[in-house]
PDB file of N, CA and C in Angstrom:
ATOM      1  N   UNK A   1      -3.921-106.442-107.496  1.00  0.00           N
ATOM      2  CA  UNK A   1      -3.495-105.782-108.703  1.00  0.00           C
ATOM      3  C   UNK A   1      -2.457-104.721-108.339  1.00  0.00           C
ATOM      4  N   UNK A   2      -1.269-104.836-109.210  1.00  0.00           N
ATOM      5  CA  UNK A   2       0.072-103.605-108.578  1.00  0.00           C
ATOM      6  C   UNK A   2      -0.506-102.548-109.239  1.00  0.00           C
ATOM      7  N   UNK A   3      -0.113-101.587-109.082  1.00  0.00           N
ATOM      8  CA  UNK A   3      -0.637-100.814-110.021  1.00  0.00           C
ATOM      9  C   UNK A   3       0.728 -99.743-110.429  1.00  0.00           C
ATOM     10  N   UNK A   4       0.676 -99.128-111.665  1.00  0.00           N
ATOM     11  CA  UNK A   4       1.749 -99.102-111.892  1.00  0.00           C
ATOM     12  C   UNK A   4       1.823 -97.269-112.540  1.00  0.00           C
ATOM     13  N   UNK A   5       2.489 -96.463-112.743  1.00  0.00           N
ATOM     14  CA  UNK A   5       2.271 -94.991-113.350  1.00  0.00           C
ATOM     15  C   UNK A   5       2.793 -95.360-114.820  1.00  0.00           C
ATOM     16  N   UNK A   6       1.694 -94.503-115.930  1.00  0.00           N
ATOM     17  CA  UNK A   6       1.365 -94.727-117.012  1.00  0.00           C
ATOM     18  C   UNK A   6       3.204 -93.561-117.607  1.00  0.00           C
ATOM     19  N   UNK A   7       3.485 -93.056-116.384  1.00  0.00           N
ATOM     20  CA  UNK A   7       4.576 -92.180-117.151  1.00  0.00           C
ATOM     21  C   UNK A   7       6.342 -92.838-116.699  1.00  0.00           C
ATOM     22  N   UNK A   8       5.914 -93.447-115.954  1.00  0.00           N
ATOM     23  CA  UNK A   8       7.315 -94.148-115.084  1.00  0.00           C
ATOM     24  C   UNK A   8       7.382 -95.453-115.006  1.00  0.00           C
ATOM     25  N   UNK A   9       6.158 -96.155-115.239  1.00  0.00           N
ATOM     26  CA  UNK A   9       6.090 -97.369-114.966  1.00  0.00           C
ATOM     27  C   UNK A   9       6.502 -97.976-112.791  1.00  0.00           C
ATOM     28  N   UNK A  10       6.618 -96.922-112.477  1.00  0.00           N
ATOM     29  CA  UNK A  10       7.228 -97.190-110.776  1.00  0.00           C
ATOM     30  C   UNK A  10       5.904 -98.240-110.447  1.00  0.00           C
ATOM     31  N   UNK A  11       5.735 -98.375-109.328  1.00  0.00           N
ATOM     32  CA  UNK A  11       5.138 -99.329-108.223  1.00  0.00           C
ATOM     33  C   UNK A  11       4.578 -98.246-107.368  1.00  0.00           C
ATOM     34  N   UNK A  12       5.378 -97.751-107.656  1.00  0.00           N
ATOM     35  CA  UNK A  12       5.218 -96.590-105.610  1.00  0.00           C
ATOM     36  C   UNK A  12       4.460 -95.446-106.279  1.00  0.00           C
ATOM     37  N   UNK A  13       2.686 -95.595-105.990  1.00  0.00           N
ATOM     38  CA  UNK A  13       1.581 -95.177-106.461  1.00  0.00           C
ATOM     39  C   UNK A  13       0.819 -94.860-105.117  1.00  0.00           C
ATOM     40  N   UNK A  14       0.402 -94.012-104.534  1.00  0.00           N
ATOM     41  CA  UNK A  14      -0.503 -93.808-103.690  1.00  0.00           C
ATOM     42  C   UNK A  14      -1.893 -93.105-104.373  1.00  0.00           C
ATOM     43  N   UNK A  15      -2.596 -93.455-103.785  1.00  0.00           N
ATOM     44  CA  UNK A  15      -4.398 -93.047-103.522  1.00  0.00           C
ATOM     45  C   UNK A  15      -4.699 -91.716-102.612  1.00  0.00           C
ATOM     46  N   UNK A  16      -5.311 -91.123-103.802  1.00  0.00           N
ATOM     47  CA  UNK A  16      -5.082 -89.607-102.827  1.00  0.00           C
ATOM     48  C   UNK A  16      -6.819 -89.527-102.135  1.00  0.00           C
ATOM     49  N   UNK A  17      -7.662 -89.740-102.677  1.00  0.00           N
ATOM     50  CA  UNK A  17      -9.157 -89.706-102.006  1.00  0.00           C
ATOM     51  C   UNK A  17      -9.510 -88.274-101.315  1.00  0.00           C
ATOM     52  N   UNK A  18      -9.291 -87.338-102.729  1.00  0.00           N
ATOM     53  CA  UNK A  18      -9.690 -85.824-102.629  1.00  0.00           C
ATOM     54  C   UNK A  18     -11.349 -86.139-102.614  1.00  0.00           C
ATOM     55  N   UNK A  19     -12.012 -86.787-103.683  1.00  0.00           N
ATOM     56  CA  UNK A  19     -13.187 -86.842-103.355  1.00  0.00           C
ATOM     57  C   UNK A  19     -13.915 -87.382-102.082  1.00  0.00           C
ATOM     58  N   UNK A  20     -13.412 -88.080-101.390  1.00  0.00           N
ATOM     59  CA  UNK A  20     -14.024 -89.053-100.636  1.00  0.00           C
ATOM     60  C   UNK A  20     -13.971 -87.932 -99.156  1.00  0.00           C
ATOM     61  N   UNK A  21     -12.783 -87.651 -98.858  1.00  0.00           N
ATOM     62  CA  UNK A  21     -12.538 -86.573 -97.881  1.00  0.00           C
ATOM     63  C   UNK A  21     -13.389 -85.113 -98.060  1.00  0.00           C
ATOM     64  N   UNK A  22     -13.846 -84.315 -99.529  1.00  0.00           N
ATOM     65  CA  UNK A  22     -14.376 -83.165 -99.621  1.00  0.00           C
ATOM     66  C   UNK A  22     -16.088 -83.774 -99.158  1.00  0.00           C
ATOM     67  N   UNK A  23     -16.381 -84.340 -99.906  1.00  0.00           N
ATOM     68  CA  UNK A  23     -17.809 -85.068 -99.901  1.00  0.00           C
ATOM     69  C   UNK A  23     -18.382 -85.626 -98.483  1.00  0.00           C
ATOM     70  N   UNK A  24     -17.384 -86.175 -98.202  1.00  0.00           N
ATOM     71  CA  UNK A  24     -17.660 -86.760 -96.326  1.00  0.00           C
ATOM     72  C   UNK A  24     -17.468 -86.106 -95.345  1.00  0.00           C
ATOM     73  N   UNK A  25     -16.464 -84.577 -95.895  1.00  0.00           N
ATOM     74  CA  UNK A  25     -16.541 -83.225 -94.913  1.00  0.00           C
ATOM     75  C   UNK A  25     -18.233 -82.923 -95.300  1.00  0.00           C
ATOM     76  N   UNK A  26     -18.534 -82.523 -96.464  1.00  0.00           N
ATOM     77  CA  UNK A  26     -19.326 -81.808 -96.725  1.00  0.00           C
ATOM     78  C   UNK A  26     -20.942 -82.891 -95.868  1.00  0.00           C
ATOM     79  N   UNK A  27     -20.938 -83.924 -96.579  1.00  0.00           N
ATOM     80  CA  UNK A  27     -22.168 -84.736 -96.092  1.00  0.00           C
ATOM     81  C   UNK A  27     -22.375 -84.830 -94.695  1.00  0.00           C
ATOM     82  N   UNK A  28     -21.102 -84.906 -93.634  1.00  0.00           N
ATOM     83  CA  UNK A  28     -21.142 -84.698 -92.117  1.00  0.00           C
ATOM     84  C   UNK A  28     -21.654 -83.573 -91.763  1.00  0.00           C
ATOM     85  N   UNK A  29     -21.184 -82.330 -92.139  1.00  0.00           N
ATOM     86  CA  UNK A  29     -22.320 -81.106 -92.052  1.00  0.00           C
ATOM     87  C   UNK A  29     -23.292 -81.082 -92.294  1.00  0.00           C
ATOM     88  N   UNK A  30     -24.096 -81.662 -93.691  1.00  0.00           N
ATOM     89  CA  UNK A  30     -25.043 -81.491 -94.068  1.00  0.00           C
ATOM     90  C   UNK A  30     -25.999 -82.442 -92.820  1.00  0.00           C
ATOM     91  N   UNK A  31     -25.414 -83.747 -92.662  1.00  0.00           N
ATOM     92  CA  UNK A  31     -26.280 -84.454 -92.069  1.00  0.00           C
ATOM     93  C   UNK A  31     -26.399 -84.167 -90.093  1.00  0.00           C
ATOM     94  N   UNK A  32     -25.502 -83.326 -89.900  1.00  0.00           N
ATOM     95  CA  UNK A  32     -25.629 -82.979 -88.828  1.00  0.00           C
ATOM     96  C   UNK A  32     -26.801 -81.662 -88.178  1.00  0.00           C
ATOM     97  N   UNK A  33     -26.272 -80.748 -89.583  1.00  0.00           N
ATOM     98  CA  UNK A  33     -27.541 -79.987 -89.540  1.00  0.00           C
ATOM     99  C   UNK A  33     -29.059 -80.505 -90.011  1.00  0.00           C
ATOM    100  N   UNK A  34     -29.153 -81.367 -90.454  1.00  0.00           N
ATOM    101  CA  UNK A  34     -30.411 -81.845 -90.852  1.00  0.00           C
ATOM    102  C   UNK A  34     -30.917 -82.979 -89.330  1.00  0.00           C
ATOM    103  N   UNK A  35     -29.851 -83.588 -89.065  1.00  0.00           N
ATOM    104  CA  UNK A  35     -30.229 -84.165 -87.633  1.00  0.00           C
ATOM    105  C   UNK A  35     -30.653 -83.135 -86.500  1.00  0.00           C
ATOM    106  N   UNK A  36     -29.920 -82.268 -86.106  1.00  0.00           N
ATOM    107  CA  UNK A  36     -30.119 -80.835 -85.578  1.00  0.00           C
ATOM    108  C   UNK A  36     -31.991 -79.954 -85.763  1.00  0.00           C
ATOM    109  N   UNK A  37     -32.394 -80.488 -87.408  1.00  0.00           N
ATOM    110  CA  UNK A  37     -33.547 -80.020 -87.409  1.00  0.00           C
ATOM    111  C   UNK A  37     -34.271 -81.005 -86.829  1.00  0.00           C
ATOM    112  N   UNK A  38     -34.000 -82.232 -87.021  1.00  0.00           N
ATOM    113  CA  UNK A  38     -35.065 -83.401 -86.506  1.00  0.00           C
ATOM    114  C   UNK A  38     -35.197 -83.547 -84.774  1.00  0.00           C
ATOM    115  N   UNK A  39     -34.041 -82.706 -84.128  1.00  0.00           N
ATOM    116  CA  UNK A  39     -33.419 -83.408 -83.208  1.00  0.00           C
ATOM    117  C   UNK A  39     -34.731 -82.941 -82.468  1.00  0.00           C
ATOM    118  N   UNK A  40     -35.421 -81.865 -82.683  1.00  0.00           N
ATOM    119  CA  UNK A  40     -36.786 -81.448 -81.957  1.00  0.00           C
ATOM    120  C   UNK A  40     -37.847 -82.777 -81.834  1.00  0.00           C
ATOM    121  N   UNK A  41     -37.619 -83.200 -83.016  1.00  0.00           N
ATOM    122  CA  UNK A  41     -38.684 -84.459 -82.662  1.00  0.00           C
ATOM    123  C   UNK A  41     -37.898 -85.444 -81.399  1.00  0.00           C
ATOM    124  N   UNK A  42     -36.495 -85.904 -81.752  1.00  0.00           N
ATOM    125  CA  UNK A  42     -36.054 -86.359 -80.967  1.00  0.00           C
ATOM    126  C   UNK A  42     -35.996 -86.175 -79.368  1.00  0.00           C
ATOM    127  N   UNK A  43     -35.966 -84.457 -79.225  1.00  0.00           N
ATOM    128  CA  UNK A  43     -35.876 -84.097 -77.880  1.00  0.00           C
ATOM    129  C   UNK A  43     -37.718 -83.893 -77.419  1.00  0.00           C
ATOM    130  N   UNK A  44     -38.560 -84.052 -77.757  1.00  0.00           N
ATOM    131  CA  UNK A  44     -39.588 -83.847 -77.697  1.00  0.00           C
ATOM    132  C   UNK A  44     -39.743 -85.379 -76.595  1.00  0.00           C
ATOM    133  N   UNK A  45     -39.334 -86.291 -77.779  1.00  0.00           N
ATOM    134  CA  UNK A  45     -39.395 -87.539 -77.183  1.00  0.00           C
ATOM    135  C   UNK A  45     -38.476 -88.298 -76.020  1.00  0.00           C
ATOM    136  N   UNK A  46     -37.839 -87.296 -76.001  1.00  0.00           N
ATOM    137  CA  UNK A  46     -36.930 -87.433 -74.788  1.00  0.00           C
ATOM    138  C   UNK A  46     -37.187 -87.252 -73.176  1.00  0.00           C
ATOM    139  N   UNK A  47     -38.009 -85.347 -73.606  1.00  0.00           N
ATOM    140  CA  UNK A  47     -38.107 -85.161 -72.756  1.00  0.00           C
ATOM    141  C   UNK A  47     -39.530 -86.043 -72.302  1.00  0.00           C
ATOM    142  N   UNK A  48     -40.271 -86.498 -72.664  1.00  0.00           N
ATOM    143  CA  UNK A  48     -41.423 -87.066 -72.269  1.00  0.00           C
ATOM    144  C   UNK A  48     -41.299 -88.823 -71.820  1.00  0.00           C
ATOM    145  N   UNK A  49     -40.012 -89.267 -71.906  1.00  0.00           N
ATOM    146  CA  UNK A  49     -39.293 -90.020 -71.610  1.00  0.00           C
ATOM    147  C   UNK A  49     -39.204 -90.058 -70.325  1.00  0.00           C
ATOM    148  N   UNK A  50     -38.517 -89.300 -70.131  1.00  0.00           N
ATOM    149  CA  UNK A  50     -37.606 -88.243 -68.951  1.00  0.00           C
ATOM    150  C   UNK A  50     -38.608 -87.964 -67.771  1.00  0.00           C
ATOM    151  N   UNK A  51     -39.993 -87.452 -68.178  1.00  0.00           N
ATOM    152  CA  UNK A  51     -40.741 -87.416 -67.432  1.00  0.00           C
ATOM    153  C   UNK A  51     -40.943 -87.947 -66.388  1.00  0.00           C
ATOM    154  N   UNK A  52     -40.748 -89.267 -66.761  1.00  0.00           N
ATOM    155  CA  UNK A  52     -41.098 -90.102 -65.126  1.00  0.00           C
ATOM    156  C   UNK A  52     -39.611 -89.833 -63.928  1.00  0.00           C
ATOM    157  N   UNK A  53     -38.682 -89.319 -64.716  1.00  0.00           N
ATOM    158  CA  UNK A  53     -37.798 -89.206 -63.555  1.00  0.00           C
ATOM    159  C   UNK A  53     -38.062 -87.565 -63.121  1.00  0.00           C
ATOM    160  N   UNK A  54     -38.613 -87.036 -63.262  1.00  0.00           N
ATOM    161  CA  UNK A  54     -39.102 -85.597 -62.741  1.00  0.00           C
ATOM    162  C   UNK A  54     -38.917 -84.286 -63.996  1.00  0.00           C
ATOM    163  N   UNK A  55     -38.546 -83.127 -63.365  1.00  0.00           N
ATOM    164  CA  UNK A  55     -38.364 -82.030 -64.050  1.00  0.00           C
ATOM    165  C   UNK A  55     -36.826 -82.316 -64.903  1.00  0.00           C
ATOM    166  N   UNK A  56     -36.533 -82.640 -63.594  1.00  0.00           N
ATOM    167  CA  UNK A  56     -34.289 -82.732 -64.123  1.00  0.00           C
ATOM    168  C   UNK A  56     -34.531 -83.895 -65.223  1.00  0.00           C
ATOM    169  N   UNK A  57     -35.238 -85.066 -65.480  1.00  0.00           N
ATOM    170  CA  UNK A  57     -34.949 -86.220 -65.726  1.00  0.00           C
ATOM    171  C   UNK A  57     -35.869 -85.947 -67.508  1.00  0.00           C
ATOM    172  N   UNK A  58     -36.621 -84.266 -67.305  1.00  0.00           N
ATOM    173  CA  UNK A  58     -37.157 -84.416 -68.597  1.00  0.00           C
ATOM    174  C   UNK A  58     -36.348 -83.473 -69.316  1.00  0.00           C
ATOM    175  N   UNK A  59     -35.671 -82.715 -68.192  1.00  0.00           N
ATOM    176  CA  UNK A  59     -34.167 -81.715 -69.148  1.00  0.00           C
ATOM    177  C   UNK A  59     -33.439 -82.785 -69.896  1.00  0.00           C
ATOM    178  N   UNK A  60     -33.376 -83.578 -68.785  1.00  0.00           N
ATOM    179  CA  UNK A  60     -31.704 -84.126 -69.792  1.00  0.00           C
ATOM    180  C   UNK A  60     -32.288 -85.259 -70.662  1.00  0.00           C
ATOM    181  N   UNK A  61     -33.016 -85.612 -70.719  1.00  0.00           N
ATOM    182  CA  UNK A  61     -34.013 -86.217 -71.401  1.00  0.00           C
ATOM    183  C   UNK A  61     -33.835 -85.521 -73.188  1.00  0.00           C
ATOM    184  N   UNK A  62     -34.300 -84.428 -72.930  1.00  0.00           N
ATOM    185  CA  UNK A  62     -34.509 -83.383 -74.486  1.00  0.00           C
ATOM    186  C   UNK A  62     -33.042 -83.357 -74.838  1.00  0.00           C
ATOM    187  N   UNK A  63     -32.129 -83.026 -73.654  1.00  0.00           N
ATOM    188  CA  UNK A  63     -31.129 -82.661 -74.503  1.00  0.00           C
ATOM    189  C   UNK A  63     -30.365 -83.651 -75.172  1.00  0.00           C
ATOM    190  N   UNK A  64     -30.548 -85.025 -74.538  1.00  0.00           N
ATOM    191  CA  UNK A  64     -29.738 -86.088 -74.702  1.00  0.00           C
ATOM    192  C   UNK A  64     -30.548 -86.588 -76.207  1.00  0.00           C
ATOM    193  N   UNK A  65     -31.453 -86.453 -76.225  1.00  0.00           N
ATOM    194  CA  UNK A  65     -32.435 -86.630 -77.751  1.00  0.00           C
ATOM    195  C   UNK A  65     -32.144 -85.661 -78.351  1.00  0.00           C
ATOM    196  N   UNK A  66     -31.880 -84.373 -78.232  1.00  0.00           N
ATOM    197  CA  UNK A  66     -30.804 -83.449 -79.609  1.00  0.00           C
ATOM    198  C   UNK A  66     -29.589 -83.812 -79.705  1.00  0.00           C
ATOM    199  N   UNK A  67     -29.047 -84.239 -78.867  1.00  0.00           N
ATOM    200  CA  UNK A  67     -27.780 -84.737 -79.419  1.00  0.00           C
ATOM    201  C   UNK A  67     -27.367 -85.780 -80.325  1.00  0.00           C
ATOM    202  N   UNK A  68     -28.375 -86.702 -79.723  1.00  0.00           N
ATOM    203  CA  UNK A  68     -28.038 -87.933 -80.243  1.00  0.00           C
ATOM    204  C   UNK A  68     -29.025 -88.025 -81.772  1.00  0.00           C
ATOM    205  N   UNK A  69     -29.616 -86.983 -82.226  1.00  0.00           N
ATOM    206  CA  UNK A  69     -30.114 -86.364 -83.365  1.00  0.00           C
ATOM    207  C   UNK A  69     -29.057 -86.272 -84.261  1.00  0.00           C
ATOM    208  N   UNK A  70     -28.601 -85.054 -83.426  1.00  0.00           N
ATOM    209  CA  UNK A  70     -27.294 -84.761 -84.003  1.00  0.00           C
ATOM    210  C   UNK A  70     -26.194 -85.654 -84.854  1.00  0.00           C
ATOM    211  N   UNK A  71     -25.861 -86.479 -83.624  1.00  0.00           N
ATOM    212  CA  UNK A  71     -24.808 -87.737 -84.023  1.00  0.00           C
ATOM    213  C   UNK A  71     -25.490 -88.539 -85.143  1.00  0.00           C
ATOM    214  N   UNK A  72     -26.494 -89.172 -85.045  1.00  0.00           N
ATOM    215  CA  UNK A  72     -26.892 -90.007 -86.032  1.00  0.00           C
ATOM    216  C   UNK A  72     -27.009 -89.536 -87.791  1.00  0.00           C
ATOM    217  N   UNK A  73     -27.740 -88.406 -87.482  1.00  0.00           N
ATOM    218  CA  UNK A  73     -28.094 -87.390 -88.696  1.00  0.00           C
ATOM    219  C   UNK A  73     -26.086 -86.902 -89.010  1.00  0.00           C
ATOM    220  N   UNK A  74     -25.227 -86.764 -88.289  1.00  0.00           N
ATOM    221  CA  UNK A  74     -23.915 -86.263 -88.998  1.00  0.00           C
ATOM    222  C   UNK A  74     -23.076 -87.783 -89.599  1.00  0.00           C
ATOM    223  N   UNK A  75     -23.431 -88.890 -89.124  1.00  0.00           N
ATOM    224  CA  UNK A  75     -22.769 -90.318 -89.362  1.00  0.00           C
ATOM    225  C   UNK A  75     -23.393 -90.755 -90.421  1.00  0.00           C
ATOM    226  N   UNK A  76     -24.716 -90.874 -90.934  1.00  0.00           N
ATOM    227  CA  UNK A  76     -25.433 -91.156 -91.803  1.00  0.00           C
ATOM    228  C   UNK A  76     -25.155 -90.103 -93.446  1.00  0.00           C
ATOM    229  N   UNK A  77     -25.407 -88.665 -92.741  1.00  0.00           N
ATOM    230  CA  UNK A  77     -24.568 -88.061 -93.978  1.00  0.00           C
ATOM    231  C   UNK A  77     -22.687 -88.370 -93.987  1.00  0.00           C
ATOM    232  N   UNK A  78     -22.303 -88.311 -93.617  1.00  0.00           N
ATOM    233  CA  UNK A  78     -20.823 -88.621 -93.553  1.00  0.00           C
ATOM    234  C   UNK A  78     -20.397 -89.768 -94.445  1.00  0.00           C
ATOM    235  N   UNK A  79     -21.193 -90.830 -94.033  1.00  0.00           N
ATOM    236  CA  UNK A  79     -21.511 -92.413 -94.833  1.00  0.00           C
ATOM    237  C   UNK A  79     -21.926 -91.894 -96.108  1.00  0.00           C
ATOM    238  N   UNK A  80     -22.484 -90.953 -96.558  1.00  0.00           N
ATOM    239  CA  UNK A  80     -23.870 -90.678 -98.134  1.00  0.00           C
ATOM    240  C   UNK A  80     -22.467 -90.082 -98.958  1.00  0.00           C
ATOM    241  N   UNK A  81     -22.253 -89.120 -97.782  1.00  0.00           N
ATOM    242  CA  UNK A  81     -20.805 -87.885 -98.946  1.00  0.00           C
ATOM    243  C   UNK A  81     -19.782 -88.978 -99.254  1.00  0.00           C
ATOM    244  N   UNK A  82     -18.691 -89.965 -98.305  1.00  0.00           N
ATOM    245  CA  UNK A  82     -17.908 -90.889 -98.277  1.00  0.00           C
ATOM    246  C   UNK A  82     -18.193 -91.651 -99.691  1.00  0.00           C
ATOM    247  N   UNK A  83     -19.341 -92.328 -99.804  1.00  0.00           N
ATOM    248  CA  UNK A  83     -19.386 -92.998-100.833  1.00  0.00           C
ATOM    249  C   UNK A  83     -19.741 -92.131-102.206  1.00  0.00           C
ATOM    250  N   UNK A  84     -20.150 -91.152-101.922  1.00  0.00           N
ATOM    251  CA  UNK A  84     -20.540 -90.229-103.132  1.00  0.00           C
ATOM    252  C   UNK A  84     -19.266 -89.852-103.884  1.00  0.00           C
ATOM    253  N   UNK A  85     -18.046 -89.629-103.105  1.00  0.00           N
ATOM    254  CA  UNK A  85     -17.106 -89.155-103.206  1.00  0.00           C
ATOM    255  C   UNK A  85     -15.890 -90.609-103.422  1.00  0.00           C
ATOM    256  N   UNK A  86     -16.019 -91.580-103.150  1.00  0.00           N
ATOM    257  CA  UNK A  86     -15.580 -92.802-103.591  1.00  0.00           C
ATOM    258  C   UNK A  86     -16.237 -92.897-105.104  1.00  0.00           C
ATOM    259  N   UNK A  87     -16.953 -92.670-105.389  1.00  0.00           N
ATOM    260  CA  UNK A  87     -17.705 -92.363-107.282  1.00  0.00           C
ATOM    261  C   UNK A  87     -17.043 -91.709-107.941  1.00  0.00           C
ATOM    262  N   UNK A  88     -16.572 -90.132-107.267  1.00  0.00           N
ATOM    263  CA  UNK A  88     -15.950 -89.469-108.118  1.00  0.00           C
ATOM    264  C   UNK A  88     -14.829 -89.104-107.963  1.00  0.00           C
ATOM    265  N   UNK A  89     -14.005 -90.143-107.192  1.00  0.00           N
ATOM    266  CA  UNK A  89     -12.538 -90.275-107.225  1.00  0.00           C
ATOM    267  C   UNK A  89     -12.427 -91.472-107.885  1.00  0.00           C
ATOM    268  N   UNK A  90     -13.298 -92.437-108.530  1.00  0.00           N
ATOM    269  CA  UNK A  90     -13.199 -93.384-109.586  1.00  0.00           C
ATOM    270  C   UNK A  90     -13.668 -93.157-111.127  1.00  0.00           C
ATOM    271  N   UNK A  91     -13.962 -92.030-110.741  1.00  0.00           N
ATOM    272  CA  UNK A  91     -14.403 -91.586-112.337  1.00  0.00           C
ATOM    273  C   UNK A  91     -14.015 -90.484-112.392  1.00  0.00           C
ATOM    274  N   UNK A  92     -14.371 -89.524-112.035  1.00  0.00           N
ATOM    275  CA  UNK A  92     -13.665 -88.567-112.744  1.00  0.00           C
ATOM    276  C   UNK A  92     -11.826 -87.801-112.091  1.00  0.00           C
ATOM    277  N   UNK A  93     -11.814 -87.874-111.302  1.00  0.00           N
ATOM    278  CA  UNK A  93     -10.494 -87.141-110.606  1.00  0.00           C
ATOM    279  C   UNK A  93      -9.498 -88.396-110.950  1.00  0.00           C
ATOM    280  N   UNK A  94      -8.254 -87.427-111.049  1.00  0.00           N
ATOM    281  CA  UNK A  94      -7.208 -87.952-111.395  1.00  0.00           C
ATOM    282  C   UNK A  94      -6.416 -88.502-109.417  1.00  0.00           C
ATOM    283  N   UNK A  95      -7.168 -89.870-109.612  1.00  0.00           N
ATOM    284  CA  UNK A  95      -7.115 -89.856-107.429  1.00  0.00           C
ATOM    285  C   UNK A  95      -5.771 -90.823-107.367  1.00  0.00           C
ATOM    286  N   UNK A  96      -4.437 -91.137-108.168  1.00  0.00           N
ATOM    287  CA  UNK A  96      -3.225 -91.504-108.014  1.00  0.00           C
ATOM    288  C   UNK A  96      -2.370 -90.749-108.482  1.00  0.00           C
ATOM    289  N   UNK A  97      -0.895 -90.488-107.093  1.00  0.00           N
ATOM    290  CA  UNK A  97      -0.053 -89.756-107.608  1.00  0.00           C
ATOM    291  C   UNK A  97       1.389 -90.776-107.845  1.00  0.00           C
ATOM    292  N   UNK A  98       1.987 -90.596-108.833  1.00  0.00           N
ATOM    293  CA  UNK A  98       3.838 -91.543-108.806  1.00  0.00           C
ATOM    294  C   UNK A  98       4.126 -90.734-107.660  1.00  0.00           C
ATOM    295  N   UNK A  99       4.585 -91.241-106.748  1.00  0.00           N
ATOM    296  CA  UNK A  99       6.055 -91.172-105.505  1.00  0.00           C
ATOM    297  C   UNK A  99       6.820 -90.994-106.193  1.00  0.00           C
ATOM    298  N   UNK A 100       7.659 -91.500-107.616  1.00  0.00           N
ATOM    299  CA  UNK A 100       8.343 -90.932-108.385  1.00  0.00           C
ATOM    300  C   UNK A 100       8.430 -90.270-109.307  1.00  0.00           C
ATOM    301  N   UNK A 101       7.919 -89.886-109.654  1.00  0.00           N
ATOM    302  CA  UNK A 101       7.822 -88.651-111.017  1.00  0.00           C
ATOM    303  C   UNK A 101       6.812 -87.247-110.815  1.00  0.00           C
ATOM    304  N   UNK A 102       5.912 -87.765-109.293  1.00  0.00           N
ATOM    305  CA  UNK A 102       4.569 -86.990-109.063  1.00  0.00           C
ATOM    306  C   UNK A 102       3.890 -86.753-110.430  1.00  0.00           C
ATOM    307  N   UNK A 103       3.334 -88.233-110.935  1.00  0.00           N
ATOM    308  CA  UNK A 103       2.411 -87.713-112.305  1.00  0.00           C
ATOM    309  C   UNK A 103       1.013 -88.424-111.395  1.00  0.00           C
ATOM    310  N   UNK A 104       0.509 -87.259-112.105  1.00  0.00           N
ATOM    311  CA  UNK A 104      -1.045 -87.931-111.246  1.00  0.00           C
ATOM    312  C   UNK A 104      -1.861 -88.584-112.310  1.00  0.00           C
ATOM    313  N   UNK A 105      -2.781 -89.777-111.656  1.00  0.00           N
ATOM    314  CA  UNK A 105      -3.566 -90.394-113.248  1.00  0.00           C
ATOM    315  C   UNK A 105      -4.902 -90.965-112.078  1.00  0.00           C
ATOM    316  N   UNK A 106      -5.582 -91.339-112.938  1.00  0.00           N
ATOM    317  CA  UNK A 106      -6.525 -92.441-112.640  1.00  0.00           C
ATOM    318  C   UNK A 106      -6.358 -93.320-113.222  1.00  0.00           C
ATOM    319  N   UNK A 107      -7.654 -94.283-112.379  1.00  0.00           N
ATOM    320  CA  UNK A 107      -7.289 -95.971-112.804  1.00  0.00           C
ATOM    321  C   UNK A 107      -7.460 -96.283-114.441  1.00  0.00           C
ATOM    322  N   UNK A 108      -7.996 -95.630-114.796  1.00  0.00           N
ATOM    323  CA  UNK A 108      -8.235 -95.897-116.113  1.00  0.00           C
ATOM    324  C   UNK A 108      -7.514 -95.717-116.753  1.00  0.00           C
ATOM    325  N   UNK A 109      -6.602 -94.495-116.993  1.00  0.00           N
ATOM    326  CA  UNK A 109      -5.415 -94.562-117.405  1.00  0.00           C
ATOM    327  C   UNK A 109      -3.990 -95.315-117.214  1.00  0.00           C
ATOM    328  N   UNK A 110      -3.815 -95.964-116.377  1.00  0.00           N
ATOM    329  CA  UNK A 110      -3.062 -97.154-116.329  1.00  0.00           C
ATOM    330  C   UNK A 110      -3.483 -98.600-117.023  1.00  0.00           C
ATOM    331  N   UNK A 111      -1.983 -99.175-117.079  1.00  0.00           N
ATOM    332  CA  UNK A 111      -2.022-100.286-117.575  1.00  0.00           C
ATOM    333  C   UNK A 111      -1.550-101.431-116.456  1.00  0.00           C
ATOM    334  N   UNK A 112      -2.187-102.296-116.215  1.00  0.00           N
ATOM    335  CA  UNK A 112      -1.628-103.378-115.208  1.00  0.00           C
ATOM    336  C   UNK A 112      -0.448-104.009-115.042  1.00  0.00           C
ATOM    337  N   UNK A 113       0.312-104.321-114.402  1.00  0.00           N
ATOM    338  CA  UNK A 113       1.669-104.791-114.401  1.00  0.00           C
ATOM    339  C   UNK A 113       1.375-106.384-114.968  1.00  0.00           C
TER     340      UNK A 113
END
């Protein structure tokens, strides 16, 4: 589908994805700090992991289980905000600008070529 500006009729339309970028900043934090709280369970289980390779092997054990807390819990929110924010750059934000005229619209307000 071309898509076309409701004030110029041009072609040359880009996708701005203000929502998708604020929401998937925001959800990567959120889910990083929430991985961060879990990551205790994670490093708990790490270090007892770890155990059989000694003292050193149950350090890096814990820490390598907060991290990887971390990572999972910030990718998982990142993924939640991304699509949350793909919703409301299709409904409500005006998420196309004309290259020529700079009129901004959403999809709904256009008409198809």
């Amino acid at each position: 589908m071309i898509v076309q500006c409701p004030s110029c009729r041009s072609a040359r339309v880009v996708v701005l994805h203000h929502g998708r970028k604020v929401c998937g900043s925001i959800g990567t934090v959120a889910g990083v700090a929430s991985g961060i709280a879990a990551a205790a369970g994670g490093a708990r289980i790490g270090m007892a992991v770890g155990v059989v390779a000694g003292p050193a092997g149950s350090v890096l054990g814990g820490v390598s289980g907060a991290i990887l807390g971390g990572l999972v819990g910030g990718v998982a929110g990142g993924q939640a905000g991304a699509a949350l924010g793909d919703r409301l750059d299709e409904s409500l934000l005006d998420n196309l600008r004309c290259l020529a005229c700079d009129h901004r619209f959403s999809l709904g307000d256009h008409t198809p070529a």
